[in-house]
N, C-alpha and C. Protein backbone atom coordinates (compact mmCIF):
# COMPACT_ATOMS: atom_id res chain seq x y z
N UNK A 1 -7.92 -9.43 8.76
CA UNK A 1 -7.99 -8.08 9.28
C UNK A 1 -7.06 -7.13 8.53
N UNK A 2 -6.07 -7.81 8.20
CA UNK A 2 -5.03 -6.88 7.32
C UNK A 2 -5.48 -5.54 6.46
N UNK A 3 -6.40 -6.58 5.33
CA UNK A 3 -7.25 -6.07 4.28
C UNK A 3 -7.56 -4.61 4.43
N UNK A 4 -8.22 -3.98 5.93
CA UNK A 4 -8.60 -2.87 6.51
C UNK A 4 -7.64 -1.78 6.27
N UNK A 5 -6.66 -2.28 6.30
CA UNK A 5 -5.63 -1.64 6.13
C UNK A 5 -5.57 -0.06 4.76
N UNK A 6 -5.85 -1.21 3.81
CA UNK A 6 -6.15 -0.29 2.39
C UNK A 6 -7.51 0.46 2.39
N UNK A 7 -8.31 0.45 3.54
CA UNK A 7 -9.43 0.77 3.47
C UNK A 7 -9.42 2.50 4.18
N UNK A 8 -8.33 2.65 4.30
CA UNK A 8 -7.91 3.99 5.37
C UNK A 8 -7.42 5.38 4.40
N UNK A 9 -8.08 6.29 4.24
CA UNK A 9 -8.23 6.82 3.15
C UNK A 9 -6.77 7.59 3.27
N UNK A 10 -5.95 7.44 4.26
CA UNK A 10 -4.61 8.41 4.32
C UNK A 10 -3.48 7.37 4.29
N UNK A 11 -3.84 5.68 4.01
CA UNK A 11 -2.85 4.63 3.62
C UNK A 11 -1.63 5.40 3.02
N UNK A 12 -0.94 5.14 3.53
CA UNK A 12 0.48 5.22 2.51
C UNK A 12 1.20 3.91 1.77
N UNK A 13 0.89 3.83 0.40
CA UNK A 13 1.42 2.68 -0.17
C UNK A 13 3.00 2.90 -0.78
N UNK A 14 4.05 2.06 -0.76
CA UNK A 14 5.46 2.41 -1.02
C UNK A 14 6.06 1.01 -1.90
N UNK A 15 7.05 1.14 -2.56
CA UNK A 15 8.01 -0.16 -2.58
C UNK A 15 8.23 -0.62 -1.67
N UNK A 16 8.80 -2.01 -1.67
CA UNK A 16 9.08 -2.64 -0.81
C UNK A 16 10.38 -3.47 -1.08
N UNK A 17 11.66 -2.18 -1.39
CA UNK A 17 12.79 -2.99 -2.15
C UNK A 17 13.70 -3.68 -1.93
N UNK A 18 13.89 -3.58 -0.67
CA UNK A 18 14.78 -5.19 0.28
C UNK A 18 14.14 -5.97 -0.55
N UNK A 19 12.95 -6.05 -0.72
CA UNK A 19 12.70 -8.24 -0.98
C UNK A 19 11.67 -8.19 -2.52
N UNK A 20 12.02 -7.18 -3.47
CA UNK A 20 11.07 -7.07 -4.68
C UNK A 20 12.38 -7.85 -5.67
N UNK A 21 11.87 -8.60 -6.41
CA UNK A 21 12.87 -8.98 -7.63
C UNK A 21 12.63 -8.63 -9.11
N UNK A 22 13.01 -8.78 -9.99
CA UNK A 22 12.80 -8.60 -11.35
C UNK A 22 11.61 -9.31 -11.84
N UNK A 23 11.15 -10.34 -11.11
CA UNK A 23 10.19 -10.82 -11.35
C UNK A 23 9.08 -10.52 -10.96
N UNK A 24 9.19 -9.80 -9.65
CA UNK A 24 7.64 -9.28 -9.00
C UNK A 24 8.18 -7.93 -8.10
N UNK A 25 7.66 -7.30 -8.14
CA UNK A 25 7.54 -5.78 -7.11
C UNK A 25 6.46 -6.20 -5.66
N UNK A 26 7.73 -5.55 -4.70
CA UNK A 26 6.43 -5.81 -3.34
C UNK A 26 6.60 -4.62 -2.88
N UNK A 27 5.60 -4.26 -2.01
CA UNK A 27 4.99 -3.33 -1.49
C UNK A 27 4.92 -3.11 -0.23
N UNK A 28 4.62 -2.44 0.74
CA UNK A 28 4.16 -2.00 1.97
C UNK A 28 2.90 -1.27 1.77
N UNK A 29 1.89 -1.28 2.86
CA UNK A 29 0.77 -0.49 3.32
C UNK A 29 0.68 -0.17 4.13
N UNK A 30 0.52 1.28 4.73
CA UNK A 30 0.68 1.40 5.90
C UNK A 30 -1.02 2.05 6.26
N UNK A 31 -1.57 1.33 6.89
CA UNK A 31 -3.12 1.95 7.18
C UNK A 31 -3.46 1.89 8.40
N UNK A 32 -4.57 2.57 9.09
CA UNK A 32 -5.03 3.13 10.38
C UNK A 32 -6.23 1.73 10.59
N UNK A 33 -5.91 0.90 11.50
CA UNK A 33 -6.81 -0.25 11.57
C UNK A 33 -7.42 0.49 13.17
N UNK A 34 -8.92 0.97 13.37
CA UNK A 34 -8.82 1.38 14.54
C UNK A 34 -8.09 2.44 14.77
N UNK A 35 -7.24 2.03 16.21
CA UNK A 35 -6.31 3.16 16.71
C UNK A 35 -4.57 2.67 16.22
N UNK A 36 -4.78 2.30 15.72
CA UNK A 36 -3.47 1.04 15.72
C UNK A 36 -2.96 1.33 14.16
N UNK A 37 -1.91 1.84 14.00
CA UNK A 37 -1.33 1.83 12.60
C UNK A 37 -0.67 0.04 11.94
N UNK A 38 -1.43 -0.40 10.99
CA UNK A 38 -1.07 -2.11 10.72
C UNK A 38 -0.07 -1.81 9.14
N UNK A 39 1.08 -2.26 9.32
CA UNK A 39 1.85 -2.77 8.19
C UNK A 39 1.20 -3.95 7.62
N UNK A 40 0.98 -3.86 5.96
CA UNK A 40 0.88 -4.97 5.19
C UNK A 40 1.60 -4.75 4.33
N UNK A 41 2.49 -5.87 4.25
CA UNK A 41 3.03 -6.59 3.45
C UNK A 41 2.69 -7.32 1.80
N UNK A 42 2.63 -6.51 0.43
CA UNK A 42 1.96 -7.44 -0.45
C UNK A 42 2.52 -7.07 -1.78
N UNK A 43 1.74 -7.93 -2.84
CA UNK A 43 2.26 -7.76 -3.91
C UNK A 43 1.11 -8.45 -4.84
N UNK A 44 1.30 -8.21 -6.10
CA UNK A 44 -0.12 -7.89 -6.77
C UNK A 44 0.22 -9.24 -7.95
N UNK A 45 -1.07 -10.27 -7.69
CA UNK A 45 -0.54 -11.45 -8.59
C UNK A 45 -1.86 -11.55 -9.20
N UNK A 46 -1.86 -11.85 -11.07
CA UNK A 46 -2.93 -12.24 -11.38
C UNK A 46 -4.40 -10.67 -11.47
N UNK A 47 -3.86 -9.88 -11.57
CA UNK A 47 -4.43 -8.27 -11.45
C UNK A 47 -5.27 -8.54 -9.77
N UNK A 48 -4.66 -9.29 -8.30
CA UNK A 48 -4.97 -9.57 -7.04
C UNK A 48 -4.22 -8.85 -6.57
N UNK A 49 -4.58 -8.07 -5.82
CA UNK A 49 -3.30 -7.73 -4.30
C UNK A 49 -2.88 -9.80 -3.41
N UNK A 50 -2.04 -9.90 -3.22
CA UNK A 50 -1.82 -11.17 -2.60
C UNK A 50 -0.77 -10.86 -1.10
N UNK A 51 -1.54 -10.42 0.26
CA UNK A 51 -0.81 -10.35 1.17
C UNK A 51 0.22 -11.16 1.69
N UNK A 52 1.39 -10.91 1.78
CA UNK A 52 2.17 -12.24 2.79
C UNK A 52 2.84 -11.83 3.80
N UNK A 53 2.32 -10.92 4.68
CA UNK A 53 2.61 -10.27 5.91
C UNK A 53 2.15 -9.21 6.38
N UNK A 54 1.78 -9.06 7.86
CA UNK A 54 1.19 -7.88 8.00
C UNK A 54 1.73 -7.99 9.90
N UNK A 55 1.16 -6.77 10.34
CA UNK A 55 1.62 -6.34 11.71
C UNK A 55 1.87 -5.10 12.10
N UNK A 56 1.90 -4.59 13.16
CA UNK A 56 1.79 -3.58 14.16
C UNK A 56 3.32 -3.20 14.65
N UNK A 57 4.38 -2.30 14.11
CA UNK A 57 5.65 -2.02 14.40
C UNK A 57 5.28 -0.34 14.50
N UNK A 58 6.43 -0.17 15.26
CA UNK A 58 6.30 0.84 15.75
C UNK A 58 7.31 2.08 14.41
N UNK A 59 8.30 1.14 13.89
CA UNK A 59 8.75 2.17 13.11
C UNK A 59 7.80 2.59 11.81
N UNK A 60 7.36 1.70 11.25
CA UNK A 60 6.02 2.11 10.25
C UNK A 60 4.57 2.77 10.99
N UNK A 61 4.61 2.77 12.00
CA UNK A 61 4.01 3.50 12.14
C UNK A 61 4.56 5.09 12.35
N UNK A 62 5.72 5.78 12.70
CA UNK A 62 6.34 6.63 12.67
C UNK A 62 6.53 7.50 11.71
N UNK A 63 6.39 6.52 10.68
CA UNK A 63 6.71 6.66 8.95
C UNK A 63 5.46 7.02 8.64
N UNK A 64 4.19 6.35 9.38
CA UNK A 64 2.70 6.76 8.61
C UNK A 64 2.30 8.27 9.24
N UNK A 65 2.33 8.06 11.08
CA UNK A 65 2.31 9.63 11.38
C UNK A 65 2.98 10.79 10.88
N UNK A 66 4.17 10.71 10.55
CA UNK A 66 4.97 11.70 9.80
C UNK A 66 4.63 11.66 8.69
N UNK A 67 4.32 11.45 7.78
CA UNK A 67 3.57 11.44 6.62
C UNK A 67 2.49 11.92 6.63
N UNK A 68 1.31 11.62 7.57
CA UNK A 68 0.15 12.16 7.32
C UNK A 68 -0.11 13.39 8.22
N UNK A 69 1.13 13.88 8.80
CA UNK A 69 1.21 14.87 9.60
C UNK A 69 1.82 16.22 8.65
N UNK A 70 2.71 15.82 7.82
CA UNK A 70 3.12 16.69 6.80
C UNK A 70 1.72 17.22 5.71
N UNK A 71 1.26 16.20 5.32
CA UNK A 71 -0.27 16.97 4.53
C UNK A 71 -1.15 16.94 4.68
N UNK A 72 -1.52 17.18 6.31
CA UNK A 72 -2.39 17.85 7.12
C UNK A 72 -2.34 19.48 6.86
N UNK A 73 -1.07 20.02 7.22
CA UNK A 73 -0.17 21.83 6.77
C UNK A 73 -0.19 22.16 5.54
């Protein structure tokens, strides 16, 4: 279900620099699954997106409304 995530045309994609190393860059997604804003968790192996976490928090979602509330105006 994650996947849906990127499918949300106002996704906000970001670093993810707590846990990215020199060796690989990770990411966040923040997309509208439904009514429900879903964090995914990923990083891109092999020219793949490769998820390794995803979920429903309330502070990424805060981060996605305020964001897509600013370039709405």
């Amino acid at each position: 279900m994650a996947q849906y995530a990127f499918a949300d045309p106002k996704r906000i994609i970001f670093k993810y620099l707590d846990h990215s190393t020199t060796e690989e860059t990770r990411y966040f997604c923040l997309g509208k699954i439904g009514n429900r804003v879903c964090t995914v968790r990923f990083t891109y192996r092999r020219n793949r997106i490769r998820i390794f976490g995803a979920g429903f928090w309330r502070k990424e979602r805060s981060i996605y409304e305020q964001r897509n509330r600013t370039k709405d105006r």
